[in-house]
Protein backbone atom coordinates (compact mmCIF):
# COMPACT_ATOMS: atom_id res chain seq x y z
CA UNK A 1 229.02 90.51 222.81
CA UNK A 2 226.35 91.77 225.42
CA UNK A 3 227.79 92.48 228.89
CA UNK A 4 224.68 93.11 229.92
CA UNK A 5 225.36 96.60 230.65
CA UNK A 6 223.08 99.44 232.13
CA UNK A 7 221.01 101.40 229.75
CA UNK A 8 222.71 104.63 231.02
CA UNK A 9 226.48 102.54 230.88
CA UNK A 10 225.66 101.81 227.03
CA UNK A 11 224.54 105.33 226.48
CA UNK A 12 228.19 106.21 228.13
CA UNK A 13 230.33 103.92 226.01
CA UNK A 14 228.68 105.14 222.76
CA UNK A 15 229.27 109.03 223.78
CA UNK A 16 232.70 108.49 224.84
CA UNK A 17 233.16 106.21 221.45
CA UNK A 18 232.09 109.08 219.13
CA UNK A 19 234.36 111.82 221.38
CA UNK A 20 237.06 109.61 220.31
CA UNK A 21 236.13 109.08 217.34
CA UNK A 22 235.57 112.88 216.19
CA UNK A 23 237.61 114.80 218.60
CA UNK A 24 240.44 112.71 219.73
CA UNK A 25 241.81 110.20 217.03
CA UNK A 26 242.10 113.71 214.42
CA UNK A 27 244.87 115.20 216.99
CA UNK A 28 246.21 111.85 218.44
CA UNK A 29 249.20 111.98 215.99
CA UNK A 30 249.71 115.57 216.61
CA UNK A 31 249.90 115.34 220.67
CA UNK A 32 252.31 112.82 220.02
CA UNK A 33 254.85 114.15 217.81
CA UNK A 34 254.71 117.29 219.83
CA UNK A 35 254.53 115.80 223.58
CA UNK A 36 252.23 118.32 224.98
CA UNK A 37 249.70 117.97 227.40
CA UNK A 38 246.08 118.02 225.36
CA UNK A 39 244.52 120.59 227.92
CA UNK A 40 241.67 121.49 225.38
CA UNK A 41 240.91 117.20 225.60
CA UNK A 42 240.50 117.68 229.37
CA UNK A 43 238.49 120.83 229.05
CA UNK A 44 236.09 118.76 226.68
CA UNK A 45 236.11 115.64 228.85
CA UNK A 46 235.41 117.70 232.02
CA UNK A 47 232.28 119.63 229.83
CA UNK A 48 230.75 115.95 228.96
CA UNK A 49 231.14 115.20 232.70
CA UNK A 50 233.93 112.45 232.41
CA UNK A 51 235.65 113.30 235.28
CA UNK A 52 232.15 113.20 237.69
CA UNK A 53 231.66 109.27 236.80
CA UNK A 54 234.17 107.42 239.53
CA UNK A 55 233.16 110.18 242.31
CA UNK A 56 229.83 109.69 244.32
CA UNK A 57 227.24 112.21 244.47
CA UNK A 58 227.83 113.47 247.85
CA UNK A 59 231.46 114.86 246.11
CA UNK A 60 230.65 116.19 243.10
CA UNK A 61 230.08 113.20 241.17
CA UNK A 62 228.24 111.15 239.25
CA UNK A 63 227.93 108.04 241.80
CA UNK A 64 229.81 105.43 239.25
CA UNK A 65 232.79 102.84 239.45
CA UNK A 66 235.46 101.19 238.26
CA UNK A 67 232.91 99.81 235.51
CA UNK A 68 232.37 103.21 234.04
CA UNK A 69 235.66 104.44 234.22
CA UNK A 70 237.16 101.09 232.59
CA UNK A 71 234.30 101.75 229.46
CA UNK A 72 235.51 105.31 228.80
CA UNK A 73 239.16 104.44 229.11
CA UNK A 74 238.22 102.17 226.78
CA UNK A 75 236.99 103.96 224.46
CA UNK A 76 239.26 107.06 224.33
CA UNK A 77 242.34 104.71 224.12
CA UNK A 78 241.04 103.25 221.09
CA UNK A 79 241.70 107.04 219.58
CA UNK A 80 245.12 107.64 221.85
CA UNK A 81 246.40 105.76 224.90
CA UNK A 82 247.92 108.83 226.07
CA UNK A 83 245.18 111.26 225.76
CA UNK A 84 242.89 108.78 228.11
CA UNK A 85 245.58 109.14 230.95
CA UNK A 86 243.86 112.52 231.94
CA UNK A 87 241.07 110.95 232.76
CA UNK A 88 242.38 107.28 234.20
CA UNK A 89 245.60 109.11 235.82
CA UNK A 90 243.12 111.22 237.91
CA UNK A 91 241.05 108.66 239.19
CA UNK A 92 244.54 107.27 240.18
CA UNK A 93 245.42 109.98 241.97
CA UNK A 94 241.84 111.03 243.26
CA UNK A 95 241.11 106.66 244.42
CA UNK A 96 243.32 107.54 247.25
CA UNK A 97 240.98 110.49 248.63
CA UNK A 98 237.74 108.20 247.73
CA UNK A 99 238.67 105.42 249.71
CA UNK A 100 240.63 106.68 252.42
CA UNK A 101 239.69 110.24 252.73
CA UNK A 102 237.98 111.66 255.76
CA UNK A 103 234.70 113.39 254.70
CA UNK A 104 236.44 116.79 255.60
CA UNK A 105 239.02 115.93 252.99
CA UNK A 106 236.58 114.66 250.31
CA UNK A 107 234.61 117.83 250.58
CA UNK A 108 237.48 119.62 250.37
CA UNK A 109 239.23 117.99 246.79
CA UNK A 110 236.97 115.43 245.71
CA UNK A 111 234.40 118.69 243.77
CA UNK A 112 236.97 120.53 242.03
CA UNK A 113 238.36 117.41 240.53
CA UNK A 114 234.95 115.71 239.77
CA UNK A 115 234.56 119.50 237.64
CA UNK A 116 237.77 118.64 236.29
CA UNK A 117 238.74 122.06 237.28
CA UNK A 118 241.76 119.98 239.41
CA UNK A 119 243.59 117.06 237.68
CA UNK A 120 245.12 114.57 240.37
CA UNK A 121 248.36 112.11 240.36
CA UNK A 122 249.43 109.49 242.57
CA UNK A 123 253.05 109.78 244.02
CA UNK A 124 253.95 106.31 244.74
CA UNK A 125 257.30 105.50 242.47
CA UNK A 126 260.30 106.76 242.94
CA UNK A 127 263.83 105.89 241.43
CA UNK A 128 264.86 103.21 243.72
CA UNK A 129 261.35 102.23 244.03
CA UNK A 130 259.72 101.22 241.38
CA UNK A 131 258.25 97.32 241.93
CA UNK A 132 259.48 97.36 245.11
CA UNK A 133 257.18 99.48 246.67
CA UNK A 134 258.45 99.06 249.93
CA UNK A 135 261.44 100.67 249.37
CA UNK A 136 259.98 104.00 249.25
CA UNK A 137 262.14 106.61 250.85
CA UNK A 138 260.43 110.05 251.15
CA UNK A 139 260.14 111.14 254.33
CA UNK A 140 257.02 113.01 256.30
CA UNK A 141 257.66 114.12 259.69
CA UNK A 142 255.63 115.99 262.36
CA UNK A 143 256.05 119.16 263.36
CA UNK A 144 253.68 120.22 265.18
CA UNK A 145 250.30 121.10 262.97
CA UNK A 146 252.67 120.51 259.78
CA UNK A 147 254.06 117.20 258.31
CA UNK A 148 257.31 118.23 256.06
CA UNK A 149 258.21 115.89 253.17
CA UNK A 150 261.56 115.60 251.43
CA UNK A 151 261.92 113.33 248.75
CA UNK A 152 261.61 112.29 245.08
CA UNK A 153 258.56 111.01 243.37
CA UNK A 154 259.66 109.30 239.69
CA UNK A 155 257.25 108.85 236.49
CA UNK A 156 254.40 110.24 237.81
CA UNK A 157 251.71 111.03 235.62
CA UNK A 158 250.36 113.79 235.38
CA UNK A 159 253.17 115.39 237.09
CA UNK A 160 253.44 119.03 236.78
CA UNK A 161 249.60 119.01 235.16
CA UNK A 162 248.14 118.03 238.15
CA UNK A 163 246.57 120.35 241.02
CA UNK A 164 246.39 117.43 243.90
CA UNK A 165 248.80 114.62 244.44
CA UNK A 166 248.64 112.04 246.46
CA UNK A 167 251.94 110.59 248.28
CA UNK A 168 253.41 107.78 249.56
CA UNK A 169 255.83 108.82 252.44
CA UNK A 170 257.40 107.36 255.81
CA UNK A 171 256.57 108.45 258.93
CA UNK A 172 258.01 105.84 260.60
CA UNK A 173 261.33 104.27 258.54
CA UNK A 174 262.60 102.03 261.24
CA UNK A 175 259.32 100.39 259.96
CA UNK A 176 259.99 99.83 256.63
CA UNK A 177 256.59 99.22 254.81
CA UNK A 178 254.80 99.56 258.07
CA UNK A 179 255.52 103.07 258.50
CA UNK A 180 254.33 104.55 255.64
CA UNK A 181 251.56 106.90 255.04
CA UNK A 182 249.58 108.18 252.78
CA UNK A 183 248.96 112.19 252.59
CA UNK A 184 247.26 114.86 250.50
CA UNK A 185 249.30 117.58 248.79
CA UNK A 186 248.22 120.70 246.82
CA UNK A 187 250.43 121.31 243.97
CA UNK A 188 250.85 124.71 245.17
CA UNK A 189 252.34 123.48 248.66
CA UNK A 190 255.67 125.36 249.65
CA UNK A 191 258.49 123.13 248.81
CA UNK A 192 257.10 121.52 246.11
CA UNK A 193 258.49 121.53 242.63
CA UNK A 194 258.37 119.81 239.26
CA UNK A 195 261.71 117.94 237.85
CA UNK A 196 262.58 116.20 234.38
CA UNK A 197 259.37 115.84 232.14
CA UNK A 198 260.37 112.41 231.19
CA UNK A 199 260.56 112.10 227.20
CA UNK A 200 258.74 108.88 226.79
CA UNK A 201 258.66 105.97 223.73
CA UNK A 202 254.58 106.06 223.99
CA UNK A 203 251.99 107.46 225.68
CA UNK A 204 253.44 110.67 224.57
CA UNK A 205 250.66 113.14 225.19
CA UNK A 206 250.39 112.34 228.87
CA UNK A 207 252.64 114.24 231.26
CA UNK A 208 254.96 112.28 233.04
CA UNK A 209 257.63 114.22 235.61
CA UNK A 210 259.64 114.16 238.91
CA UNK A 211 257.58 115.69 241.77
CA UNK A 212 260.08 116.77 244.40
CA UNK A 213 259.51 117.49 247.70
CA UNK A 214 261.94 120.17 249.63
CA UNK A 215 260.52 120.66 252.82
CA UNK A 216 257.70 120.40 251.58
CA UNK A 217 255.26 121.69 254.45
CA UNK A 218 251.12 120.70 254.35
CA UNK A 219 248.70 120.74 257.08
CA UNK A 220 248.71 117.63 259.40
CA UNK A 221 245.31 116.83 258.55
CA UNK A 222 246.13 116.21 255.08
CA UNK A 223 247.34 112.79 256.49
CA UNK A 224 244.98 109.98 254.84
CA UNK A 225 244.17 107.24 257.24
CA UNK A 226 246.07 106.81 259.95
CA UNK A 227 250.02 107.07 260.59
CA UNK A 228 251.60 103.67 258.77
CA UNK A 229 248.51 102.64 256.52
CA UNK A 230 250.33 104.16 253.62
CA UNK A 231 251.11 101.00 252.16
CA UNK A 232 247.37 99.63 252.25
CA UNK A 233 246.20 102.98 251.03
CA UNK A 234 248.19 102.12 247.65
CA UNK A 235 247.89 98.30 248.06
CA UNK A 236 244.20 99.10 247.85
CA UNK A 237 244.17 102.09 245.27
CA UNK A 238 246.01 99.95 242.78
CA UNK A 239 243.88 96.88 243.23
CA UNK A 240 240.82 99.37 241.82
CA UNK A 241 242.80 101.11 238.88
CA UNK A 242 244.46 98.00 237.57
CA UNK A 243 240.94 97.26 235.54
CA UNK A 244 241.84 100.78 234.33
CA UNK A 245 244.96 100.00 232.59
CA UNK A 246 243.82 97.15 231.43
CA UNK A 247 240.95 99.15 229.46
CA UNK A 248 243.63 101.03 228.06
CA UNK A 249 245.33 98.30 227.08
CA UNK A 250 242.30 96.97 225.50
CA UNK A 251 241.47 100.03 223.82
CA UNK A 252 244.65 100.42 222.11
CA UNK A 253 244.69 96.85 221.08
CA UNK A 254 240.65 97.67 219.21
CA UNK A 255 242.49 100.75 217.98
CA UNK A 256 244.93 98.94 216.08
CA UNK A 257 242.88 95.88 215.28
CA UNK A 258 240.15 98.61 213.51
CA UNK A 259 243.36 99.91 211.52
CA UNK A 260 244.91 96.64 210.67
CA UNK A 261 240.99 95.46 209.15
CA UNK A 262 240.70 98.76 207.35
CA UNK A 263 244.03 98.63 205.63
CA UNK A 264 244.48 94.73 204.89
CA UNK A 265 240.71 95.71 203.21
CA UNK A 266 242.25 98.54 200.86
CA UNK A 267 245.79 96.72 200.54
CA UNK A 268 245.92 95.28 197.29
CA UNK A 269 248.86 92.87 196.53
CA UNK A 270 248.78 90.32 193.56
CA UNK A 271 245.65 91.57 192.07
CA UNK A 272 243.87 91.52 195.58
CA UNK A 273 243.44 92.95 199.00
CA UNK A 274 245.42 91.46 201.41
CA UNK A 275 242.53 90.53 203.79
CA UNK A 276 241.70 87.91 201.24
CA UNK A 277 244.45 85.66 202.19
CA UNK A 278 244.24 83.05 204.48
CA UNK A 279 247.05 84.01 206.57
CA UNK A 280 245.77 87.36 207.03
CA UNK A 281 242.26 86.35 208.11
CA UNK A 282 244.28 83.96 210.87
CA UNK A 283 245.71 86.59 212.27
CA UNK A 284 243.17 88.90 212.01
CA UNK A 285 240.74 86.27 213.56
CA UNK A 286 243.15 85.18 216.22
CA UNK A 287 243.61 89.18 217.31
CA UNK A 288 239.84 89.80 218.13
CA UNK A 289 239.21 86.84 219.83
CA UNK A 290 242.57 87.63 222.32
CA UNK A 291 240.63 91.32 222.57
CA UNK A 292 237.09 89.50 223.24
CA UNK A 293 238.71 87.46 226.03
CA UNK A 294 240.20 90.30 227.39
CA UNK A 295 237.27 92.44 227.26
CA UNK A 296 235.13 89.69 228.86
CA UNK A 297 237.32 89.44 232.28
CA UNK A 298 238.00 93.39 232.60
CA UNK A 299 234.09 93.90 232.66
CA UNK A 300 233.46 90.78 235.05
CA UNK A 301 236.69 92.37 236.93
CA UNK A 302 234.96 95.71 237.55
CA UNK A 303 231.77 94.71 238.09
CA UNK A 304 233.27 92.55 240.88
CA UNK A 305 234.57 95.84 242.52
CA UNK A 306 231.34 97.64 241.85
CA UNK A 307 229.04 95.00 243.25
CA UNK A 308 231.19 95.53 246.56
CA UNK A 309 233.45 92.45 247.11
CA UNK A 310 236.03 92.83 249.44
CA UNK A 311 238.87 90.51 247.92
CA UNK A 312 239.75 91.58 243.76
CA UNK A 313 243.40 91.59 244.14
CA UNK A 314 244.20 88.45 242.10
CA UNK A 315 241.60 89.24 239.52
CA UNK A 316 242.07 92.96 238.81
CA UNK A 317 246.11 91.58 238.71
CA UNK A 318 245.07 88.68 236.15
CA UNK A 319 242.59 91.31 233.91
CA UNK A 320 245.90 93.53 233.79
CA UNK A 321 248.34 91.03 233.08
CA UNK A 322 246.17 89.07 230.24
CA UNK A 323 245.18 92.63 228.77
CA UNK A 324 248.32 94.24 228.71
CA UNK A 325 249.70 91.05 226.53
CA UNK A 326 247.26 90.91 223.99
CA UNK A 327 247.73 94.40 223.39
CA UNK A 328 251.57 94.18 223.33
CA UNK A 329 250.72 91.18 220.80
CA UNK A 330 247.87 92.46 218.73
CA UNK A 331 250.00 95.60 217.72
CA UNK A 332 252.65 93.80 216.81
CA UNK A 333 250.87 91.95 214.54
CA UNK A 334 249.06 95.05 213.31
CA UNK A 335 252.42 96.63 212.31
CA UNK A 336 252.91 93.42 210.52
CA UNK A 337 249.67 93.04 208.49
CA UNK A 338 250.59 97.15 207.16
CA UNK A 339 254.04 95.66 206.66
CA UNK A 340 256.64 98.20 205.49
CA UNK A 341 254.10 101.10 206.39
CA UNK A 342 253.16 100.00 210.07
CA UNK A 343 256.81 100.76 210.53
CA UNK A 344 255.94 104.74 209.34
CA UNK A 345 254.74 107.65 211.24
CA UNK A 346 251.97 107.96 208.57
CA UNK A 347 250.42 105.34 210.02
CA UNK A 348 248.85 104.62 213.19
CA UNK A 349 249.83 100.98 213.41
CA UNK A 350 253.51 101.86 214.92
CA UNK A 351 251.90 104.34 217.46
CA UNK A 352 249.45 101.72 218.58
CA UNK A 353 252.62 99.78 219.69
CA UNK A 354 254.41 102.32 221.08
CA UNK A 355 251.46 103.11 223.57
CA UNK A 356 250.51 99.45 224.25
CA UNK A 357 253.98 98.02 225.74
CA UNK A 358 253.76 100.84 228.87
CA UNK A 359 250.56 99.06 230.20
CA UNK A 360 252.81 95.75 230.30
CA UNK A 361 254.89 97.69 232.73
CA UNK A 362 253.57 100.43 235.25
CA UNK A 363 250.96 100.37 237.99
CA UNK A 364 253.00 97.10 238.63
CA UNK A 365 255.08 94.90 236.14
CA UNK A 366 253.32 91.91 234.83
CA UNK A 367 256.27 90.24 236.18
CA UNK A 368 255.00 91.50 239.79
CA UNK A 369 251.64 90.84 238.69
CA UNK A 370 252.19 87.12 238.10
CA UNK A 371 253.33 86.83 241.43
CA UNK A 372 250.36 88.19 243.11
CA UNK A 373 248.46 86.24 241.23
CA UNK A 374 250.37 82.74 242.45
CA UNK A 375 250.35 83.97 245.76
CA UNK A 376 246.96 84.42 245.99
CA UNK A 377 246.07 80.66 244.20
CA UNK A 378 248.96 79.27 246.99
CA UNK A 379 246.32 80.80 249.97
CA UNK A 380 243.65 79.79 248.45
CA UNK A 381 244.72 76.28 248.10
CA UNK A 382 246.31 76.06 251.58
CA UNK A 383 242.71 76.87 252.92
């Protein structure tokens, strides 16, 4: 379908397309039996300039959105859900900094990871935390020119890859919510340390680790914001990456739908290829019209952000919920049309599934994502 998309947007989606294509999908099945983190990816993504397209010129980049980030997440996800994370778990950890940052602080980060000479994370979950955001304990405190943190960050990605993390932390815990903030912190900070790598069902080529803070000590004016706006700062942030993993979760689901048409074409079983029946077409049919829907409110999503509305939360929520589920669904059914073989290794179909069920479940549940959603259709109707 046209999206009516930019000429230089189009030229975008078709470069990232044949990175994937050539460069990614050959080593997708090696990253993942292995679990390592694909630094020669991110030293090809940050040559094409990858990194550059969600910063704005005056940092480094290459004055996109959420738009252009969603079409290359995309597009390398259709290759390897977990190899795209270097890219989309930056911007997670770098939205922070773009939004909130003063301009002392985006001149001072924003370049190095727009050359994708610094990879970022964002430090918001921790293990009694997780959906209930609120319920974040690290602690910051003053001291003087210094804020010390001490706490423990849980499934972060790109945690112990990254260079620059952004954290959630109170400042204020009589507060709750209300008194926590949002802060800067080099990887290299004193105090900091990397726990368990987490060894993970999918996504397996993305880094995901405890970050641990030990009196942790960075300079006061790493503080984003203002003291208690921590929870807005990743209210906010998540409300812009959401499209994000839902373009993942699209990607995957083209992924496997290309691998599911390819084989049911070459399949023969009583005297024909197995696209030729009737059931097969259904489902076949039925998966690309789910990915066509999906598609069609992630780009209307993002270019919602990018145009510069002010209220998104209930669509970016709906464009990851609906996403996430078809591609939970369409992989499943891809594993079904290879039958005995989408349960093998030698296939991609099972690792298509493996990847797709994490987007159903971080950067908020679709559980908690159903909720916003009603919440926001209850205001809305008592206006």
């Amino acid at each position: 379908m046209d999206y009516f998309l930019t000429e230089d947007q189009q030229e975008l989606r078709q470069l990232a397309r044949k990175v994937a294509k050539e460069k990614v999908y050959p080593v997708a099945a090696h990253y993942d039996q292995t679990g390592e983190f694909p630094w020669d990816m991110v030293k090809l993504f940050a040559e094409l300039d990858f990194f550059r397209l969600f910063i704005d010129f005056d940092h480094g980049g290459m004055g996109g959105g959420v738009t252009e980030l969603s079409l290359i997440t995309e597009e390398l996800s259709r290759a390897c859900g977990g190899i795209a994370l270097a890219v989309a778990g930056t911007a997670l950890g770098a939205f922070p900094i773009i939004l909130f940052g003063s301009e002392e602080q985006k001149q001072k980060f924003l370049p190095k990871i727009a050359d994708g000479e610094h990879l970022a994370g964002f430090c918001l979950t921790e293990p009694s935390a997780g959906s209930d955001a609120g319920a974040v304990k690290t602690r910051a405190e003053r001291k003087g020119d210094k804020y010390i943190l001490n706490g423990k960050k849980h499934f972060i990605t790109n945690g112990g890859v990254a260079q620059i993390y952004t954290v959630i932390a109170l400042t204020n815990p009589a507060k709750g919510s209300r008194g926590a903030s949002a802060f800067v912190v080099p990887a290299d900070a004193p105090g900091l340390s990397i726990g368990k790598k987490e060894d993970k069902m999918g996504i397996r080529a993305s880094a995901t680790s405890e970050v641990i803070f030990e009196d942790c000590e960075i300079p006061a004016d790493y503080l984003l914001g203002r003291e208690g706006g921590g929870f807005a700062v990743a209210m906010k942030t998540l409300d812009r990456t959401r499209p994000g993993v839902a373009a993942q979760a699209l990607g995957i689901a083209q992924g496997a739908l290309d691998a599911a048409v390819a084989y049911a074409k070459e399949r023969e079983q009583f005297g024909q290829s197995v696209i030729s029946f009737q059931a097969i077409q259904v489902m076949l049919a039925d998966m690309a019209t789910q990915i066509e829907a999906a598609r069609a409110l992630i780009y209307s999503t993002a270019k919602m952000i990018d145009s510069g509305s002010k209220n998104f939360s209930k669509e970016s929520a709906m464009c990851k919920v609906y996403a996430s589920d078809v591609a939970m669904k369409v992989t499943t059914d891809a594993v079904q049309i290879f039958g005995g073989y989408g349960y093998m290794k030698d296939y991609p179909a099972e690792k298509y599934m493996r990847d797709a069920k994490i987007t159903q479940i971080y950067e908020g549940t679709n559980q908690i994502q159903r909720n916003v959603i009603a919440q926001k259709l209850i205001r809305e109707i008592a206006k």
